[in-house]
N, C-alpha and C. Protein backbone atom coordinates (compact mmCIF):
# COMPACT_ATOMS: atom_id res chain seq x y z
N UNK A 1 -55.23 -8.21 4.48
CA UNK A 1 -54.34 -8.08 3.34
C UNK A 1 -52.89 -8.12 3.83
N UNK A 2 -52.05 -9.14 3.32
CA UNK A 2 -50.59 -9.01 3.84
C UNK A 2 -49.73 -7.96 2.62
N UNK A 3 -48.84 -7.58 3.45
CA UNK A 3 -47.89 -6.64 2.95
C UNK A 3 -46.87 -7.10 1.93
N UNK A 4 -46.29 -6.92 1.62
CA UNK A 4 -44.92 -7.22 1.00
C UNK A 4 -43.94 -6.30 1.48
N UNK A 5 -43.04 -6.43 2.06
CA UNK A 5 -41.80 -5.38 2.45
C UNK A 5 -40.93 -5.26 1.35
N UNK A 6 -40.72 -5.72 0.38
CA UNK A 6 -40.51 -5.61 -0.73
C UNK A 6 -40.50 -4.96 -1.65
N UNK A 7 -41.81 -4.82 -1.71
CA UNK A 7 -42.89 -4.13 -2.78
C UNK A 7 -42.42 -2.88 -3.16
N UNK A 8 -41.75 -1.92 -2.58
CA UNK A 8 -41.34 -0.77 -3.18
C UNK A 8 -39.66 -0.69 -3.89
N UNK A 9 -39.50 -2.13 -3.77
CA UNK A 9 -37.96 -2.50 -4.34
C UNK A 9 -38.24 -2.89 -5.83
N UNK A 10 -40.03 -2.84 -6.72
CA UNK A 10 -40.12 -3.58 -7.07
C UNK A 10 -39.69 -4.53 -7.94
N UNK A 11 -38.93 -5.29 -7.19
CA UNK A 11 -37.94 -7.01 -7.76
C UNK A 11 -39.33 -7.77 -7.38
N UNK A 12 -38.83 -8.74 -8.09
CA UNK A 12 -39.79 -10.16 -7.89
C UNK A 12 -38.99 -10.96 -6.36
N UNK A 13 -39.42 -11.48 -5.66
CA UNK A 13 -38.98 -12.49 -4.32
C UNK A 13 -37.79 -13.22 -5.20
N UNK A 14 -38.56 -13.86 -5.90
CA UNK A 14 -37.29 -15.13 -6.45
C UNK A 14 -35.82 -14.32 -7.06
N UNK A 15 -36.10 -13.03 -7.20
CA UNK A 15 -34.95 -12.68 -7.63
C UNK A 15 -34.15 -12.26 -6.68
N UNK A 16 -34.68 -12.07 -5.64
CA UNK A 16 -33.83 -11.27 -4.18
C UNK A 16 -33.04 -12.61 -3.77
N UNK A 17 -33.93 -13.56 -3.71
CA UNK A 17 -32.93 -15.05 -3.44
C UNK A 17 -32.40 -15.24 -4.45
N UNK A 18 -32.25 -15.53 -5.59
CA UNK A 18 -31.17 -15.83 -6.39
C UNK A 18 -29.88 -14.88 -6.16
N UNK A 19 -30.16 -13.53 -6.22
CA UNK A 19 -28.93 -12.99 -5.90
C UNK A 19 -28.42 -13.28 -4.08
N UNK A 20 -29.01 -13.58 -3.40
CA UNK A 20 -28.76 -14.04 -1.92
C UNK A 20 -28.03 -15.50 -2.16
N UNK A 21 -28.50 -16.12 -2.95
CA UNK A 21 -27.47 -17.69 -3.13
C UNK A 21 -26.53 -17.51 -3.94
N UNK A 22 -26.51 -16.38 -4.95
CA UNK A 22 -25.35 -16.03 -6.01
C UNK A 22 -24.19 -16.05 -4.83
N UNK A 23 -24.85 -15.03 -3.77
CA UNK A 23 -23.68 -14.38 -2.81
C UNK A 23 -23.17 -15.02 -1.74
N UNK A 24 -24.05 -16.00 -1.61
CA UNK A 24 -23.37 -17.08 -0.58
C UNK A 24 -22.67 -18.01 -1.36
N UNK A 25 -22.77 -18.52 -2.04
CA UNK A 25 -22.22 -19.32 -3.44
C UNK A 25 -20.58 -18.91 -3.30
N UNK A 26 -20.45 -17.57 -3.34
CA UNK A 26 -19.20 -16.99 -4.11
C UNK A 26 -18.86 -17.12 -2.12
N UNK A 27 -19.08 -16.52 -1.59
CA UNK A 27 -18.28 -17.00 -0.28
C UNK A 27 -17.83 -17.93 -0.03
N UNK A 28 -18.71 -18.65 -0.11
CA UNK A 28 -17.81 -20.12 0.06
C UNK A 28 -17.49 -21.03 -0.20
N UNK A 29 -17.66 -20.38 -1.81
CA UNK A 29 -16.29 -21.02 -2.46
C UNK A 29 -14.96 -20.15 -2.23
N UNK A 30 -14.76 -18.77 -1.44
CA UNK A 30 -13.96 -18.52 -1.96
C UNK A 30 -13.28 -18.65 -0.11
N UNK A 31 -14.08 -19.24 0.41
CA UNK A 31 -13.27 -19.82 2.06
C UNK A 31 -12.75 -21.34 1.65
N UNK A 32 -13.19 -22.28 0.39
CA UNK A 32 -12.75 -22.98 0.21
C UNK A 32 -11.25 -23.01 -0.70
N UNK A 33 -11.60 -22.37 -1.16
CA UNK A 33 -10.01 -21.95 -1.74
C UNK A 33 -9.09 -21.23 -0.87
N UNK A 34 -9.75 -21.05 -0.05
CA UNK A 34 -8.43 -20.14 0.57
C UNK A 34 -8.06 -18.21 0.59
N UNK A 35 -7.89 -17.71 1.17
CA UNK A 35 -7.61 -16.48 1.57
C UNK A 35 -6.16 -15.89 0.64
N UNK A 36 -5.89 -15.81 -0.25
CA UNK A 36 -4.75 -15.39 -0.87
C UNK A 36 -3.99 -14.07 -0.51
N UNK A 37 -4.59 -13.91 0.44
CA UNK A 37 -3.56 -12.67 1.13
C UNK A 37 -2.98 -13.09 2.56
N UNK A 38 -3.71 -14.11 2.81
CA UNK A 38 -3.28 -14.68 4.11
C UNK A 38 -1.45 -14.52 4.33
N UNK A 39 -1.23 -14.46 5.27
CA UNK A 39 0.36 -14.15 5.35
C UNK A 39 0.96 -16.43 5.20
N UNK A 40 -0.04 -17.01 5.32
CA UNK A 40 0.25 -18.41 4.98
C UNK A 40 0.25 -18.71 3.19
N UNK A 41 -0.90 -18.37 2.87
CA UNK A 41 -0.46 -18.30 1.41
C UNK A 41 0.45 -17.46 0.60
N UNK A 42 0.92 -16.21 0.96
CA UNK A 42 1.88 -15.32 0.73
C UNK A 42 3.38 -16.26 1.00
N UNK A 43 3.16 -16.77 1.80
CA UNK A 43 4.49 -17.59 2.40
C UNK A 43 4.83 -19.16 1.21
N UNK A 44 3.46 -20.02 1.02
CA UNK A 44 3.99 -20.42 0.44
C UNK A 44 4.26 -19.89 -1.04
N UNK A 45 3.92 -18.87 -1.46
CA UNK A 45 4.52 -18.49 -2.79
C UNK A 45 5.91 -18.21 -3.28
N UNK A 46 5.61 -17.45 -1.61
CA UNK A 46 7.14 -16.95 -1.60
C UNK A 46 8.28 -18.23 -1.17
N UNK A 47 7.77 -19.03 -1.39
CA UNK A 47 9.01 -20.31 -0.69
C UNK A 47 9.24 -20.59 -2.14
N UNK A 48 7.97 -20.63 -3.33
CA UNK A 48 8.16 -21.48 -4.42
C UNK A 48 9.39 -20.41 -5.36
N UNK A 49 9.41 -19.23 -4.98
CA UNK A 49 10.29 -18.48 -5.36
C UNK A 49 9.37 -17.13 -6.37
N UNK A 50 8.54 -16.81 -5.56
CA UNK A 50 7.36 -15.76 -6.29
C UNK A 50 8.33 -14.38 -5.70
N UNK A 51 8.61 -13.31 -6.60
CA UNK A 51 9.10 -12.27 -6.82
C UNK A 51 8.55 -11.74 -5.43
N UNK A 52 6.83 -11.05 -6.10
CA UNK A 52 5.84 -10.63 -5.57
C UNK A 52 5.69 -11.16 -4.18
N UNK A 53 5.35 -12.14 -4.04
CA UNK A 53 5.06 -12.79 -2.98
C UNK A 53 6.10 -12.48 -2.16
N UNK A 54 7.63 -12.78 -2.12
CA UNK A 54 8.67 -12.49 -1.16
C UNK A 54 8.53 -11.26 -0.72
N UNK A 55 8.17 -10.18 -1.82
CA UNK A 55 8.20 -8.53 -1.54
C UNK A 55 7.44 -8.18 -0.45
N UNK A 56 5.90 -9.04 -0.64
CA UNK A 56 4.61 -8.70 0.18
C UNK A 56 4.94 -9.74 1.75
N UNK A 57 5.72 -10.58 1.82
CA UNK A 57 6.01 -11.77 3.00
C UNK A 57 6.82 -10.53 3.63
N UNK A 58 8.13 -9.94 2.62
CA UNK A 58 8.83 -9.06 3.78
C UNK A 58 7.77 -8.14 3.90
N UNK A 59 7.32 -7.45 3.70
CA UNK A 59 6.52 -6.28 4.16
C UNK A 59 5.75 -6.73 5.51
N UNK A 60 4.96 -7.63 5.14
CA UNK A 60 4.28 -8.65 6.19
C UNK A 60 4.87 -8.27 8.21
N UNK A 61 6.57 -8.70 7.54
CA UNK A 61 6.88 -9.11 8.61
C UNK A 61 7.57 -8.23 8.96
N UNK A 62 7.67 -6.82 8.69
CA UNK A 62 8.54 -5.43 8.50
C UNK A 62 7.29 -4.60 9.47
N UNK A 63 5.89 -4.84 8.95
CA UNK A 63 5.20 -4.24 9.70
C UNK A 63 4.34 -4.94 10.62
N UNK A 64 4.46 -5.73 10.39
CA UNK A 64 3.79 -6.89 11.82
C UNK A 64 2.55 -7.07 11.17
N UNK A 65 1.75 -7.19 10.08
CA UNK A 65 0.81 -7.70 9.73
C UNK A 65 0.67 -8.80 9.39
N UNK A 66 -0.76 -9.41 10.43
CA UNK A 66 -0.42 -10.95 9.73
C UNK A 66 0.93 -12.19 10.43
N UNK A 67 1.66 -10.77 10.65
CA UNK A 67 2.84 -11.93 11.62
C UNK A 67 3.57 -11.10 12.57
N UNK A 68 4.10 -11.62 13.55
CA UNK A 68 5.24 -10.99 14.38
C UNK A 68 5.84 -9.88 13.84
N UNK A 69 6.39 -8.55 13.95
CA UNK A 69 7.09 -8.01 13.53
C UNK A 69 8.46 -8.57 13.54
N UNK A 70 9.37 -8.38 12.32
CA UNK A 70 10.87 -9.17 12.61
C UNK A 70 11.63 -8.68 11.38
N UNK A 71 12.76 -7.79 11.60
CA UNK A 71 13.31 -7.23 10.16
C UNK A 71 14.46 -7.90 10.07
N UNK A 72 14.18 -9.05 10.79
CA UNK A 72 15.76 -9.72 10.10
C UNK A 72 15.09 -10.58 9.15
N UNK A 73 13.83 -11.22 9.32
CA UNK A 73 13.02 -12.09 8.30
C UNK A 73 12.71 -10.75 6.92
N UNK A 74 12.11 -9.72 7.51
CA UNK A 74 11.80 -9.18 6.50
C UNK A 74 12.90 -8.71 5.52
N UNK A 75 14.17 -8.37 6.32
CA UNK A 75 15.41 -7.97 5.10
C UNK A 75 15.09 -9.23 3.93
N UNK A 76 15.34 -10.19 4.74
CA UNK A 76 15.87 -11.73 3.72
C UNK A 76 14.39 -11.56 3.03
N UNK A 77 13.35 -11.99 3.17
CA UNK A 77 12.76 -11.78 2.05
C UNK A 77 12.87 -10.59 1.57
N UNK A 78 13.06 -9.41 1.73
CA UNK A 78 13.43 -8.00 0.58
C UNK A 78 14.65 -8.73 -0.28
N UNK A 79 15.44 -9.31 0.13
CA UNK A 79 16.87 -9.58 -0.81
C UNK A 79 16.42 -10.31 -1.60
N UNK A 80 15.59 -11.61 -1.13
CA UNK A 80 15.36 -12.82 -2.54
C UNK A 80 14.57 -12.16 -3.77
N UNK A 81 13.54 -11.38 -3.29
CA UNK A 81 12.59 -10.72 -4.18
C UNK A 81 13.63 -9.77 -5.17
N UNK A 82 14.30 -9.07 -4.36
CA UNK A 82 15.71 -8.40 -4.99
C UNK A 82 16.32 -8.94 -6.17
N UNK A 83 16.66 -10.10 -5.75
CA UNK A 83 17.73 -10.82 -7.05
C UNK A 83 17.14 -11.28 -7.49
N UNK A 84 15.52 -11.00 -8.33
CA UNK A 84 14.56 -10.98 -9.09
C UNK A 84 14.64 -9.61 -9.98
N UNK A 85 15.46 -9.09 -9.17
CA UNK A 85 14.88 -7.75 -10.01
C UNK A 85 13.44 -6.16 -9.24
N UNK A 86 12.59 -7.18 -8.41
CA UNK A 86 11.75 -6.17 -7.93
C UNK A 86 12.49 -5.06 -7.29
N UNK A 87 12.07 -3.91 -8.23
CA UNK A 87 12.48 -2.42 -7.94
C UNK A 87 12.15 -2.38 -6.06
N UNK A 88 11.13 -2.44 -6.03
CA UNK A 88 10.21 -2.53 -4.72
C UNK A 88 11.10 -3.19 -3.10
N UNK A 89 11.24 -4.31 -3.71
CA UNK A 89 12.71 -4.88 -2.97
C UNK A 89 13.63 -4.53 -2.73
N UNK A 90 14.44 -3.92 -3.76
CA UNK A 90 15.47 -3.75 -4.03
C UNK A 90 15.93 -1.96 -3.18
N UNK A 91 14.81 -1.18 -3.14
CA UNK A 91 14.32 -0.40 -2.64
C UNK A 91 15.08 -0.56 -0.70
N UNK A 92 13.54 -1.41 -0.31
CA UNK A 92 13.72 -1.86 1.28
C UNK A 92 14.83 -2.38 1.66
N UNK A 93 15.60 -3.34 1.25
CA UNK A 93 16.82 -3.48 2.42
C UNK A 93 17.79 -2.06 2.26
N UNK A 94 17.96 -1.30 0.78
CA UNK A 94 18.39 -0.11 1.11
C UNK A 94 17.78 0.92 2.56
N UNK A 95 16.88 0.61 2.77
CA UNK A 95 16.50 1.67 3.78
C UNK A 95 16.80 1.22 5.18
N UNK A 96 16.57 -0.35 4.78
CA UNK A 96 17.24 -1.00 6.45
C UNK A 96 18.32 -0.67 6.55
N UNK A 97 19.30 -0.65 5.24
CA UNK A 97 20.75 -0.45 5.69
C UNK A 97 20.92 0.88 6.46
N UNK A 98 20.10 1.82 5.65
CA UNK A 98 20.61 3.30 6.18
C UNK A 98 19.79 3.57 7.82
N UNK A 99 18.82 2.57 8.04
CA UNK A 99 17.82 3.25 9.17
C UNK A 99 18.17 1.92 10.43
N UNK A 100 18.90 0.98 10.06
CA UNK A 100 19.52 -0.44 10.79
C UNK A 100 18.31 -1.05 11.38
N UNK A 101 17.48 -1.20 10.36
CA UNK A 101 15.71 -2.31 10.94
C UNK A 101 16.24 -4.01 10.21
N UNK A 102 16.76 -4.29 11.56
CA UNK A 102 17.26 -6.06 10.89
C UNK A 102 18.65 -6.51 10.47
N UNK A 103 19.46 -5.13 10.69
CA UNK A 103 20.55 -5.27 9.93
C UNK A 103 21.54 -4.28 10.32
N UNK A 104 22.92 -4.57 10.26
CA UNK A 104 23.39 -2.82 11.30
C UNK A 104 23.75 -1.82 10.17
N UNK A 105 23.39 -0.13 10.69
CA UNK A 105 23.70 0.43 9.53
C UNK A 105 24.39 0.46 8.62
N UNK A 106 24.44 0.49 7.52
CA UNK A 106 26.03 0.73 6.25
C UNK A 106 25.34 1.31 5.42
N UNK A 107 25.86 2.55 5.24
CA UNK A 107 25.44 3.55 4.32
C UNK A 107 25.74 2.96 2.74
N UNK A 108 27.09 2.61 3.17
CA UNK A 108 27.43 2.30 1.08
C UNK A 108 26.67 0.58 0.68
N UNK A 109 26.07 -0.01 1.87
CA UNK A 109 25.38 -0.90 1.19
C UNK A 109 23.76 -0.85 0.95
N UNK A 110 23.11 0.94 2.05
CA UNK A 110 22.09 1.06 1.13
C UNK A 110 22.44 2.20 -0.08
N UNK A 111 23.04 2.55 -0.15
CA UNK A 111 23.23 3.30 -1.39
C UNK A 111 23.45 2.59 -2.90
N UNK A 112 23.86 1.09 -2.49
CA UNK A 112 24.02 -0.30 -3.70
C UNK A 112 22.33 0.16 -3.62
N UNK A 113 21.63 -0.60 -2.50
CA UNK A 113 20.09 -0.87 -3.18
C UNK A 113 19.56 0.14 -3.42
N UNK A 114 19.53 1.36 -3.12
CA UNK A 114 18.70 2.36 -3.20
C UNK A 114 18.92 2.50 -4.87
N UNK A 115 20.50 2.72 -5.33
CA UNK A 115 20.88 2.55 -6.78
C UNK A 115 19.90 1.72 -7.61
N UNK A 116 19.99 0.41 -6.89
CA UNK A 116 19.67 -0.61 -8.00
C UNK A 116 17.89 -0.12 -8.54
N UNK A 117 17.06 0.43 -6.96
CA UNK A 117 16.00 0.65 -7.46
C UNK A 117 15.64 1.86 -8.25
N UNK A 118 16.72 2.40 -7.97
CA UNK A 118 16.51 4.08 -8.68
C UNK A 118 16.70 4.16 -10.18
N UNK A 119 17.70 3.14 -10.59
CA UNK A 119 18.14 2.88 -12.03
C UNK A 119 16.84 2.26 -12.60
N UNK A 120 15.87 1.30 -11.61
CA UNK A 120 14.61 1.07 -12.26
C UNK A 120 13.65 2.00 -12.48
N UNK A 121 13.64 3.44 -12.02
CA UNK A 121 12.56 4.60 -11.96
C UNK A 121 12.05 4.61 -10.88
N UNK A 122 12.19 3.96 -9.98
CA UNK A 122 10.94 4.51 -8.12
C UNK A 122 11.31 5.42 -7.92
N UNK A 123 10.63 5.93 -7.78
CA UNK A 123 10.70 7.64 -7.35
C UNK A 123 11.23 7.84 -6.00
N UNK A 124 10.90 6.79 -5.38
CA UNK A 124 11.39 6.54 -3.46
C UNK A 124 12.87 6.62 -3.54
N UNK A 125 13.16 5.17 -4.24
CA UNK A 125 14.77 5.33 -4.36
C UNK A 125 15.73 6.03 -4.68
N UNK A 126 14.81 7.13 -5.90
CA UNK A 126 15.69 8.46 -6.30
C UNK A 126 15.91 9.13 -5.26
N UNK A 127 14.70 9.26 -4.49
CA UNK A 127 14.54 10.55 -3.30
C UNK A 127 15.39 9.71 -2.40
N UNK A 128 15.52 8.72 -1.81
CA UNK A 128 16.41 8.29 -1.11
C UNK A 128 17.94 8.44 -1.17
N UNK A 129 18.54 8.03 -2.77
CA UNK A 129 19.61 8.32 -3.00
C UNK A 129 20.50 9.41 -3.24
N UNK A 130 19.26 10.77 -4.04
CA UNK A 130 19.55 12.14 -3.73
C UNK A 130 19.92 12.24 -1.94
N UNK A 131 19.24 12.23 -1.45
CA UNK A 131 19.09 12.05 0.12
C UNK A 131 21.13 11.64 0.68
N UNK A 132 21.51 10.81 0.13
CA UNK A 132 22.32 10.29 0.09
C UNK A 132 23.33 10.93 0.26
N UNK A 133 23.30 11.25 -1.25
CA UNK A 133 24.85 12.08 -2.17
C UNK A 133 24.52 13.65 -1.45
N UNK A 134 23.57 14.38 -0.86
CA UNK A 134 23.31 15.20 -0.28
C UNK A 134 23.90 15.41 0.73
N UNK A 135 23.85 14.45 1.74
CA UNK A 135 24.15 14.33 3.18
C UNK A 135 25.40 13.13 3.86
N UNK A 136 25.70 12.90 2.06
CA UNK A 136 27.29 12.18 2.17
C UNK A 136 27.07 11.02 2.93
N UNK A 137 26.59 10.46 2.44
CA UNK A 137 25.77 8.43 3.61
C UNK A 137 26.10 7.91 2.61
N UNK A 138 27.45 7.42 2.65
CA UNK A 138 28.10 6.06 2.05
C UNK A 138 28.47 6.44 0.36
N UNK A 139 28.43 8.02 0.54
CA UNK A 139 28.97 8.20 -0.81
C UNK A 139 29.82 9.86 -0.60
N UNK A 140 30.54 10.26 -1.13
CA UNK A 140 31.20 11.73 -0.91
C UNK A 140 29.65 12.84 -0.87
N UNK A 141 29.96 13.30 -0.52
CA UNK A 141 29.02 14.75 -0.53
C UNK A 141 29.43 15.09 -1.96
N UNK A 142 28.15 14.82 -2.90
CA UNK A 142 27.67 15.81 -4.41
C UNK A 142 26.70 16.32 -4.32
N UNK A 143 26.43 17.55 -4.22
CA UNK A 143 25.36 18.31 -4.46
C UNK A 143 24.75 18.34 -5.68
N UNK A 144 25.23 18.03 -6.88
CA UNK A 144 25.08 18.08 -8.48
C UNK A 144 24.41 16.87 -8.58
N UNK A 145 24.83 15.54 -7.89
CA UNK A 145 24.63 14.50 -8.09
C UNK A 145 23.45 14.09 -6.90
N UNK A 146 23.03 14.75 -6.15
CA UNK A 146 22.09 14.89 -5.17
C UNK A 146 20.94 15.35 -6.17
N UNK A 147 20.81 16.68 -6.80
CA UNK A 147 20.11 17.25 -7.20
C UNK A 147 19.65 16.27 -8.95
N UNK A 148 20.43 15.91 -9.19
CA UNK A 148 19.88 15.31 -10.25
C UNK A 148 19.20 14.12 -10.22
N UNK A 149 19.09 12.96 -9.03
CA UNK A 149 18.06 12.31 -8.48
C UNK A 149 17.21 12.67 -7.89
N UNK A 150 17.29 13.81 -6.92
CA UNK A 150 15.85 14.01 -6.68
C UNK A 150 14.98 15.01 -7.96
N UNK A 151 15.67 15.67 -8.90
CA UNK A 151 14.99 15.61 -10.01
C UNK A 151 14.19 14.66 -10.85
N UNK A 152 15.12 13.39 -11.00
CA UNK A 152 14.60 12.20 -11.93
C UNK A 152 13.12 11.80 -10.85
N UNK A 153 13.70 11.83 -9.29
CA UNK A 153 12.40 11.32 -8.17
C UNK A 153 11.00 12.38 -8.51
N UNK A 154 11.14 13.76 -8.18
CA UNK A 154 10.02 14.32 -8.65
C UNK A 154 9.50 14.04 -10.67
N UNK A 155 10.03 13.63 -11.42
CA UNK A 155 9.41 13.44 -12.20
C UNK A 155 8.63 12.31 -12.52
């Protein structure tokens, strides 16, 4: 008498292969299309002028994933994504300015981006810019004006 190893799964055979070709099916089609996180497809998005895409190319290349580490590439894509508008962007070259990753420090030009993202709601950029007006980096020492961003940041 032969066994079935199966048998306590009880599926029918033909159904274990159909879902086994469902799943090879979807693989490779989806090696034929391409990897959409690849730092090559990220790149060309970001060439066609994708917000997103520039944000995730600098990150890419800010933390070495996917590519060389290099924060002079990664500023420039944080800026293009920037003059889109991405909070997210607009965010990161503020922090290069203040921490000099790609770029030499200037406090009052991350305190522009940290602004621009904070006026959008990130909570990062509030806490950054409180951070700021706190410890007087490219703006006078306000304590009032410290405290009322990192208020807006914790909420």
């Amino acid at each position: 008498m032969k066994s079935n190893r199966f048998k306590h799964l009880n599926i029918p055979l033909f159904l274990l292969f159909s879902l086994l070709f469902v799943l090879c099916a979807g693989i490779r089609l989806r090696a034929q299309q391409g990897d959409t996180n690849s730092v090559e497809s990220i790149k060309t998005r970001a060439k066609k002028g994708g917000a997103e895409a520039q944000c995730k190319l600098g990150w890419r290349y800010e933390n070495g994933q996917g590519a060389p580490q290099d924060y002079v590439k990664a500023v420039n894509w944080f800026r293009k994504a920037a003059e889109q508008g991405n909070a997210m962007a607009e965010f990161k070259p503020g922090a290069s300015y203040e921490f000099g990753n790609g770029v030499t420090k200037d406090y009052t030009k991350a305190v522009m981006w940290y602004r621009k993202a904070a006026e959008q709601g990130m909570a990062s950029a509030q806490y950054f810019l409180g951070g700021c007006y706190r410890d007087g980096k490219g703006v006078g020492t306000n304590i009032v004006e410290a405290v009322t961003w990192f208020r807006k940041a914790a909420e």
